[in-house]
C-alpha atoms as a PDB file:
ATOM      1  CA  UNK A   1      38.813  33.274  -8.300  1.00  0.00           C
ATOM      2  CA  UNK A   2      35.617  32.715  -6.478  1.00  0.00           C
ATOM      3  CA  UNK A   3      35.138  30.351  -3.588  1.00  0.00           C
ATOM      4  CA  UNK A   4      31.964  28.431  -2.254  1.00  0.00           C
ATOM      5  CA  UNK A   5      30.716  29.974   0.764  1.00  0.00           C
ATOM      6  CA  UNK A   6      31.404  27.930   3.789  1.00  0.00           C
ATOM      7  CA  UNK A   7      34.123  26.027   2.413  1.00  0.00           C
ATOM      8  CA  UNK A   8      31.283  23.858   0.377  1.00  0.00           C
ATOM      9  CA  UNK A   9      32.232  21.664  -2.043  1.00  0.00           C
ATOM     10  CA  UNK A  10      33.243  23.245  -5.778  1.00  0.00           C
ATOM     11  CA  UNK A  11      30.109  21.318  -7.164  1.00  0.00           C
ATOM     12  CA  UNK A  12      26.738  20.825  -5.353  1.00  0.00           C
ATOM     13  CA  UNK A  13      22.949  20.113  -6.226  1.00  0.00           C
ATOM     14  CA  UNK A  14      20.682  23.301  -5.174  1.00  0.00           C
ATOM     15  CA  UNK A  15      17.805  22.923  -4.047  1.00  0.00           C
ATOM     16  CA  UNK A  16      15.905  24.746  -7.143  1.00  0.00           C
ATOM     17  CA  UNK A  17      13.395  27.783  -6.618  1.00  0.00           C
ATOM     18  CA  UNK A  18       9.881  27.168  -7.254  1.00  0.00           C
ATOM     19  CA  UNK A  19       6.763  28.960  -9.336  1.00  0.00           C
ATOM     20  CA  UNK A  20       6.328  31.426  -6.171  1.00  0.00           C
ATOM     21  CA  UNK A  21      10.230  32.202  -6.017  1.00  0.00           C
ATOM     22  CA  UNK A  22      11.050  30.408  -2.897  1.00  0.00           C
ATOM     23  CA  UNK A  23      13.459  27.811  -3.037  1.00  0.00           C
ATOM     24  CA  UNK A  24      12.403  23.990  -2.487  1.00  0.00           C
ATOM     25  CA  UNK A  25      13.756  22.418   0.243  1.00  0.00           C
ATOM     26  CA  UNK A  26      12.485  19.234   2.558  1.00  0.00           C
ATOM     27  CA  UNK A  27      10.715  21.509   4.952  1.00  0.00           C
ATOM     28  CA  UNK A  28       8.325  22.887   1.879  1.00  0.00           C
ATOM     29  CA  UNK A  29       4.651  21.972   1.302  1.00  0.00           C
ATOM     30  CA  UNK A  30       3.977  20.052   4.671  1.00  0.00           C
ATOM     31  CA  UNK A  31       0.940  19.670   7.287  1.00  0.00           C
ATOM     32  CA  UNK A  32       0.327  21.563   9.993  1.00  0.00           C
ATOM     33  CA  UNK A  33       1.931  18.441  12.020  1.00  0.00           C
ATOM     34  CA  UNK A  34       4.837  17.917   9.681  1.00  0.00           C
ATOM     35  CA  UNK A  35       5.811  20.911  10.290  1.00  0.00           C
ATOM     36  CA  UNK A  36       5.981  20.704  14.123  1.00  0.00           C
ATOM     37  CA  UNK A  37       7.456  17.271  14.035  1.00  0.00           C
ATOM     38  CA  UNK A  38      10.590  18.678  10.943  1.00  0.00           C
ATOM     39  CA  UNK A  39      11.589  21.219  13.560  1.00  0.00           C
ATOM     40  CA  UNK A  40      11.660  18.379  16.333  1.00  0.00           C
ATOM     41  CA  UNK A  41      14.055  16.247  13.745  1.00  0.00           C
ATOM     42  CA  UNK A  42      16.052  19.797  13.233  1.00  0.00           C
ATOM     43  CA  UNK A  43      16.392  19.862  16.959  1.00  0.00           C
ATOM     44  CA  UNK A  44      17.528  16.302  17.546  1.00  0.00           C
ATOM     45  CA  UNK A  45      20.286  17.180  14.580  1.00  0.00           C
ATOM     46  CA  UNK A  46      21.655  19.483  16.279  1.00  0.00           C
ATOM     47  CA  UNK A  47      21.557  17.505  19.784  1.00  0.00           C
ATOM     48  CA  UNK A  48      23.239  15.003  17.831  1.00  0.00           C
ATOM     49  CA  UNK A  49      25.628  17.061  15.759  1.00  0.00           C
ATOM     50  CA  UNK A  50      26.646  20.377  17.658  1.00  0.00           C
ATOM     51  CA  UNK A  51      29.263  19.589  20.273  1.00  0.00           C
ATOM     52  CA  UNK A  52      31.817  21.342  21.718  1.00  0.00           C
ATOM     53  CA  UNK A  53      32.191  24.651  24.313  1.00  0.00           C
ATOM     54  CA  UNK A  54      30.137  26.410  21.773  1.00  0.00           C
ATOM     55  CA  UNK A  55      27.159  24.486  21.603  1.00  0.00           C
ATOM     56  CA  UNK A  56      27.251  21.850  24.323  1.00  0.00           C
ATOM     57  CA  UNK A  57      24.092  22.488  26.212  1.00  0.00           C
ATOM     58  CA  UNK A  58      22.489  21.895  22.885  1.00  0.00           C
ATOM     59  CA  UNK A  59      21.992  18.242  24.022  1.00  0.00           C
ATOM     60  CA  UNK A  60      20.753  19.477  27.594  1.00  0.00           C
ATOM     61  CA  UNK A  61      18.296  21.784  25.907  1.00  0.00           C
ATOM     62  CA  UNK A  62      17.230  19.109  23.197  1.00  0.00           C
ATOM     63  CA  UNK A  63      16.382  16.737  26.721  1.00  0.00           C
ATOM     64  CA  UNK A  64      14.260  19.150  28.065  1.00  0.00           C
ATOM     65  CA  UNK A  65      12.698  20.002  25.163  1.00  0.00           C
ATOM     66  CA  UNK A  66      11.111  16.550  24.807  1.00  0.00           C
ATOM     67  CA  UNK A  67      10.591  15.864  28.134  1.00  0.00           C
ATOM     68  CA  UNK A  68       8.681  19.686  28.435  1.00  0.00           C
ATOM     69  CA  UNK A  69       6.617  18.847  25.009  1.00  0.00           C
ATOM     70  CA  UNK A  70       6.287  15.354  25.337  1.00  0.00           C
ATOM     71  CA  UNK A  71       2.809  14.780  25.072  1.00  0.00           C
ATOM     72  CA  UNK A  72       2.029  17.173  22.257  1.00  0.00           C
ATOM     73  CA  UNK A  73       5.399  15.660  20.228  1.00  0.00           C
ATOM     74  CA  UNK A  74       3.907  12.380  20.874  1.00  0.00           C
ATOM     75  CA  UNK A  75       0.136  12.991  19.248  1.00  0.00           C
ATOM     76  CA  UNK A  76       2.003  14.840  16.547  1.00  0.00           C
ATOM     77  CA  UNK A  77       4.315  12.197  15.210  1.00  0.00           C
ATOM     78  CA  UNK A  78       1.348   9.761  15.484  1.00  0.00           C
ATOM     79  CA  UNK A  79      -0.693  12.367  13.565  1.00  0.00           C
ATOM     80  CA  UNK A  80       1.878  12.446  10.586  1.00  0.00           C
ATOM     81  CA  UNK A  81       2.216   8.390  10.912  1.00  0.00           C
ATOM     82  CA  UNK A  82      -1.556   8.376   9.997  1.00  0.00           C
ATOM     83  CA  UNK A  83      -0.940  11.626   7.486  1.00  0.00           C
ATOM     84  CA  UNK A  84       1.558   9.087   5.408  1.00  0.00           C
ATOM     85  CA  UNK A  85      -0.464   5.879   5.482  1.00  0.00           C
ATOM     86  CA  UNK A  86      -3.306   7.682   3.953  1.00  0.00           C
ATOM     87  CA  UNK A  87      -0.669   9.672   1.511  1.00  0.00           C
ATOM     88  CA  UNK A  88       0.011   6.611   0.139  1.00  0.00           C
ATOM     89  CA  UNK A  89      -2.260   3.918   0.340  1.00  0.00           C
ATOM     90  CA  UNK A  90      -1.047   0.290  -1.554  1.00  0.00           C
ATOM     91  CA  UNK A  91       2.331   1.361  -0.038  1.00  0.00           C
ATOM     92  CA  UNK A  92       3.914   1.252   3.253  1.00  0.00           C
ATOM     93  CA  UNK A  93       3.314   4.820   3.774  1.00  0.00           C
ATOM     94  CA  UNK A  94       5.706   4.280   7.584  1.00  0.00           C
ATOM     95  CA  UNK A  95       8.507   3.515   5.505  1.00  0.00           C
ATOM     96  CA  UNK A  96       8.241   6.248   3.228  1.00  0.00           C
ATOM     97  CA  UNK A  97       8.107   8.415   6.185  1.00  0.00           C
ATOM     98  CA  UNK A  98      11.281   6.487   7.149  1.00  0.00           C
ATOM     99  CA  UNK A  99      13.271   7.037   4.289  1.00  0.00           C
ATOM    100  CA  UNK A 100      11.817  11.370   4.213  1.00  0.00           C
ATOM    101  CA  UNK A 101      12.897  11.615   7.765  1.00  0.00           C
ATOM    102  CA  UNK A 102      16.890  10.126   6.620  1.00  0.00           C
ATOM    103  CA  UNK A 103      16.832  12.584   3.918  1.00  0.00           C
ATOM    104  CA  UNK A 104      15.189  15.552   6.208  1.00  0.00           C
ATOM    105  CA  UNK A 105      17.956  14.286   9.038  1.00  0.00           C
ATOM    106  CA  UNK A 106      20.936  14.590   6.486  1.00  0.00           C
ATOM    107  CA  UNK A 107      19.232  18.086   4.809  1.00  0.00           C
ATOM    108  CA  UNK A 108      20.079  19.507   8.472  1.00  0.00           C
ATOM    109  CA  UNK A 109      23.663  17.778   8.803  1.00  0.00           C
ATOM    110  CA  UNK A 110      24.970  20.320   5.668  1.00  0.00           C
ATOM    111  CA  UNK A 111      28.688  21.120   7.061  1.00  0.00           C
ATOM    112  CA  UNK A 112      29.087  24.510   5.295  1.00  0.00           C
ATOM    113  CA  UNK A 113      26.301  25.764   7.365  1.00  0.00           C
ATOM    114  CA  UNK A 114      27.204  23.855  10.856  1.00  0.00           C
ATOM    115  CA  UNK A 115      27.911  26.909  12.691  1.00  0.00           C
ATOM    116  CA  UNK A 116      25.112  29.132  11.662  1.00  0.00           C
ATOM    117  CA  UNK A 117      22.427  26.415  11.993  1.00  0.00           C
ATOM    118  CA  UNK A 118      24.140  25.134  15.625  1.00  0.00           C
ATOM    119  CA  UNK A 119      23.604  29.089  16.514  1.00  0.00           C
ATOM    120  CA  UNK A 120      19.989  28.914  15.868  1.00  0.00           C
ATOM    121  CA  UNK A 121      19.264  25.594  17.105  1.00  0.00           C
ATOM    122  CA  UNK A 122      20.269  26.554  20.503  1.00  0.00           C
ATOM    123  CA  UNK A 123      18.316  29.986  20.127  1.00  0.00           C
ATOM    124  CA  UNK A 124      15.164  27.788  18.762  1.00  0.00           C
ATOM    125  CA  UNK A 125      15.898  25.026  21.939  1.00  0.00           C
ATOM    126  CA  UNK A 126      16.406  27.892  24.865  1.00  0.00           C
ATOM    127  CA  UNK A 127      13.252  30.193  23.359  1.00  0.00           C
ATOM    128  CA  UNK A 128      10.838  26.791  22.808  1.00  0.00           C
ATOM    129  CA  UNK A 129      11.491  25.746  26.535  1.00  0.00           C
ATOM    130  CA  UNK A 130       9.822  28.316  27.887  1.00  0.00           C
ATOM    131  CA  UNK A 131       7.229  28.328  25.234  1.00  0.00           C
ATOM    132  CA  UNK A 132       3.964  27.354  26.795  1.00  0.00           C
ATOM    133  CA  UNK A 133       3.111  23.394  25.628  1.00  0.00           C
ATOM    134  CA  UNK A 134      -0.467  24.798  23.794  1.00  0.00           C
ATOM    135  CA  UNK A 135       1.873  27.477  21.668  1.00  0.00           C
ATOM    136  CA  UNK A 136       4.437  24.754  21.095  1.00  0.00           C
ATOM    137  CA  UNK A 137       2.892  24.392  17.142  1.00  0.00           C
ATOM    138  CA  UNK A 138       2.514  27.886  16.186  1.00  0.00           C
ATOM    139  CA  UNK A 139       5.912  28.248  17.719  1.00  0.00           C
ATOM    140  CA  UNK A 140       7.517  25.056  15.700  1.00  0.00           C
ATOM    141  CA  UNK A 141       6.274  26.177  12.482  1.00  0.00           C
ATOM    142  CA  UNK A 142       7.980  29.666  12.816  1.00  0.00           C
ATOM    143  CA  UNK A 143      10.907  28.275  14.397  1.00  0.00           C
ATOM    144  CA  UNK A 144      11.107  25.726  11.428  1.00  0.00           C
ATOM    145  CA  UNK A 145      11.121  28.335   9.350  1.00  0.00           C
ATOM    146  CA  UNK A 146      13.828  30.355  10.584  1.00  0.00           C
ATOM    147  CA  UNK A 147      16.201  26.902  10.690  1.00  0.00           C
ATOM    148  CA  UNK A 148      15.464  26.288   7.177  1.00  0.00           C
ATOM    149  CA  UNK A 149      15.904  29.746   6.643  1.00  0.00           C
ATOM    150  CA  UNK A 150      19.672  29.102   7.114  1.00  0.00           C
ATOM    151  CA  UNK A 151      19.948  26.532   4.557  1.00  0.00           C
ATOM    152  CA  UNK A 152      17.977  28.649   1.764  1.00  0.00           C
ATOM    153  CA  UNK A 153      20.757  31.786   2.480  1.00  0.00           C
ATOM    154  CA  UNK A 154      23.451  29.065   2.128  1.00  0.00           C
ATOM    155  CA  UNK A 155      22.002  28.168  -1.040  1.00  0.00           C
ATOM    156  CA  UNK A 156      21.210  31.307  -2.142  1.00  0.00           C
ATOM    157  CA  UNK A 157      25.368  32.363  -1.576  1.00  0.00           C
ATOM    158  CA  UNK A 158      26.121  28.647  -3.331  1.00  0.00           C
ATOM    159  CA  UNK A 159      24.331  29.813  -7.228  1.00  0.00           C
ATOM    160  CA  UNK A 160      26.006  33.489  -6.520  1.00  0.00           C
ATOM    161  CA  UNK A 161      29.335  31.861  -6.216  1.00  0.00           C
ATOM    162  CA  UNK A 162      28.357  29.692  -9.178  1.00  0.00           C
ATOM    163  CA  UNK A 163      27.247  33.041 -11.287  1.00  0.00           C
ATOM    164  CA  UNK A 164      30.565  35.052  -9.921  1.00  0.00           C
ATOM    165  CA  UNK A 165      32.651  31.970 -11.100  1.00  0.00           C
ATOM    166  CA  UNK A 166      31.123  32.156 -14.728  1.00  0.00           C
ATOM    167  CA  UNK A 167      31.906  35.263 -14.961  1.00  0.00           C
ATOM    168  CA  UNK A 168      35.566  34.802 -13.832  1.00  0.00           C
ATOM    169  CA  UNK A 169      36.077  32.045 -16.088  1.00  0.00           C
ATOM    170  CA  UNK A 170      35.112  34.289 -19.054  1.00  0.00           C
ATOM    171  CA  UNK A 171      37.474  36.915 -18.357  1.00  0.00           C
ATOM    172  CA  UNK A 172      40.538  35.185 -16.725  1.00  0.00           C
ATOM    173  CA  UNK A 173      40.338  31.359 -17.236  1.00  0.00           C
ATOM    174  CA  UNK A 174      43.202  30.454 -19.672  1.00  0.00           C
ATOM    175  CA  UNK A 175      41.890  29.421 -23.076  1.00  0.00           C
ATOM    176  CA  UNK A 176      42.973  26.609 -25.083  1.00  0.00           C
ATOM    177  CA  UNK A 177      46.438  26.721 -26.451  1.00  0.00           C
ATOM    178  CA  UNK A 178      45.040  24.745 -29.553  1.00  0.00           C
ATOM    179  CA  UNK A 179      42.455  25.841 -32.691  1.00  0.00           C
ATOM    180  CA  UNK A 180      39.511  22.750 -32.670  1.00  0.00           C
ATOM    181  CA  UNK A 181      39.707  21.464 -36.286  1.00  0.00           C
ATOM    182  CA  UNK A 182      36.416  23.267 -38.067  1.00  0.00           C
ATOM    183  CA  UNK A 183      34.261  20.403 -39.550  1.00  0.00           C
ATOM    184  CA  UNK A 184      31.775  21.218 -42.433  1.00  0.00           C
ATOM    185  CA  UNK A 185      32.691  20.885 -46.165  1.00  0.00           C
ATOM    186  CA  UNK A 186      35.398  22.657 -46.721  1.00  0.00           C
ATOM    187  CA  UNK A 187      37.394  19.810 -44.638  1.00  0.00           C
ATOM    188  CA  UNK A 188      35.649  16.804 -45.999  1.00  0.00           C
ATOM    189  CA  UNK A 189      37.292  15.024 -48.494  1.00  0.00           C
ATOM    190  CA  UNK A 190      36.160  15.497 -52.209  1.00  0.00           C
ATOM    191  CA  UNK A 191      33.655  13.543 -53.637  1.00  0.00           C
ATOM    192  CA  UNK A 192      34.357  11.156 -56.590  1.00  0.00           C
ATOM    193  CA  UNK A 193      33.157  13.100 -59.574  1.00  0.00           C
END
């Protein structure tokens, strides 16, 4: 019988694939400065949520990394504060981004894919510290991509397990010991006549 990859739950929501075939996630459709400031919140996941021998100096890196890029993380996150009160106007447009950033921040905490995405956090940290700070947004918006690039393989493996375990139930899952009752007309009772 089929497992999910990982060790993932036996019953998830996918993120579903859109009209040009790539699979929506959080980290689809942004600005220039979203973009930059998603692979900042990826980072800070992983400071917060890779520990151990492993991936320790995750934390370290993630310190540097602001302190290195500070002043170009700081316009950005005031560029997408201004980016969401315009996005939606009537609205508080900061809480919105509030509320985006909790789901982008739980998006990156996925356990199946811990170890993978710890890997190339601390690949992503140690390469963008020596990134000069004018490259630092070309080099965030690839580097975003390859992080989310973990999750869409996950999910990719997650609807193959779910296609490999229809097909196992339909040739080994036990049927029903019992015959449903057919309803139509030959079971209902005759009409008075």
């Amino acid at each position: 019988m089929p497992l999910p990859p990982g060790g993932a739950a036996l019953s998830m929501t996918i993120p579903p694939v859109g009209l040009d075939g790539v699979r929506v996630t959080p980290n689809r459709g942004l600005s220039r400065d979203e973009q930059i400031w998603h692979f900042r919140s990826a980072l800070n996941v992983a400071a917060l949520n890779c520990q151990g021998p492993i991936w320790g100096q995750i934390a370290t890196e993630y310190n540097k990394f602001i302190v290195i890029h500070k002043a170009i993380l700081s316009r950005t996150s005031k560029a997408v504060d201004r980016e969401y009160v315009a996005r939606y106007p009537g609205k508080n447009g900061l809480r919105v981004r509030d509320t985006r950033m909790t789901d982008l921040y739980n998006y990156f905490a996925l356990p199946p894919v811990r170890a993978q995405y710890c890997d190339m956090a601390l690949r992503k940290l140690t390469e963008a510290n020596t990134v000069p700070t004018g490259a630092l947004p070309e080099y965030a918006i690839g580097g975003l991509a390859d992080i989310d690039g973990v999750f869409v393989k996950f999910y990719d493996a997650y609807v193959k397990y779910e296609r490999d375990l229809a097909d196992w139930n339909m040739k080994y899952a036990p049927k029903p010991v019992y015959a449903p009752i057919p309803v139509g007309p030959a079971t209902s009772p005759a009409s008075p006549g």
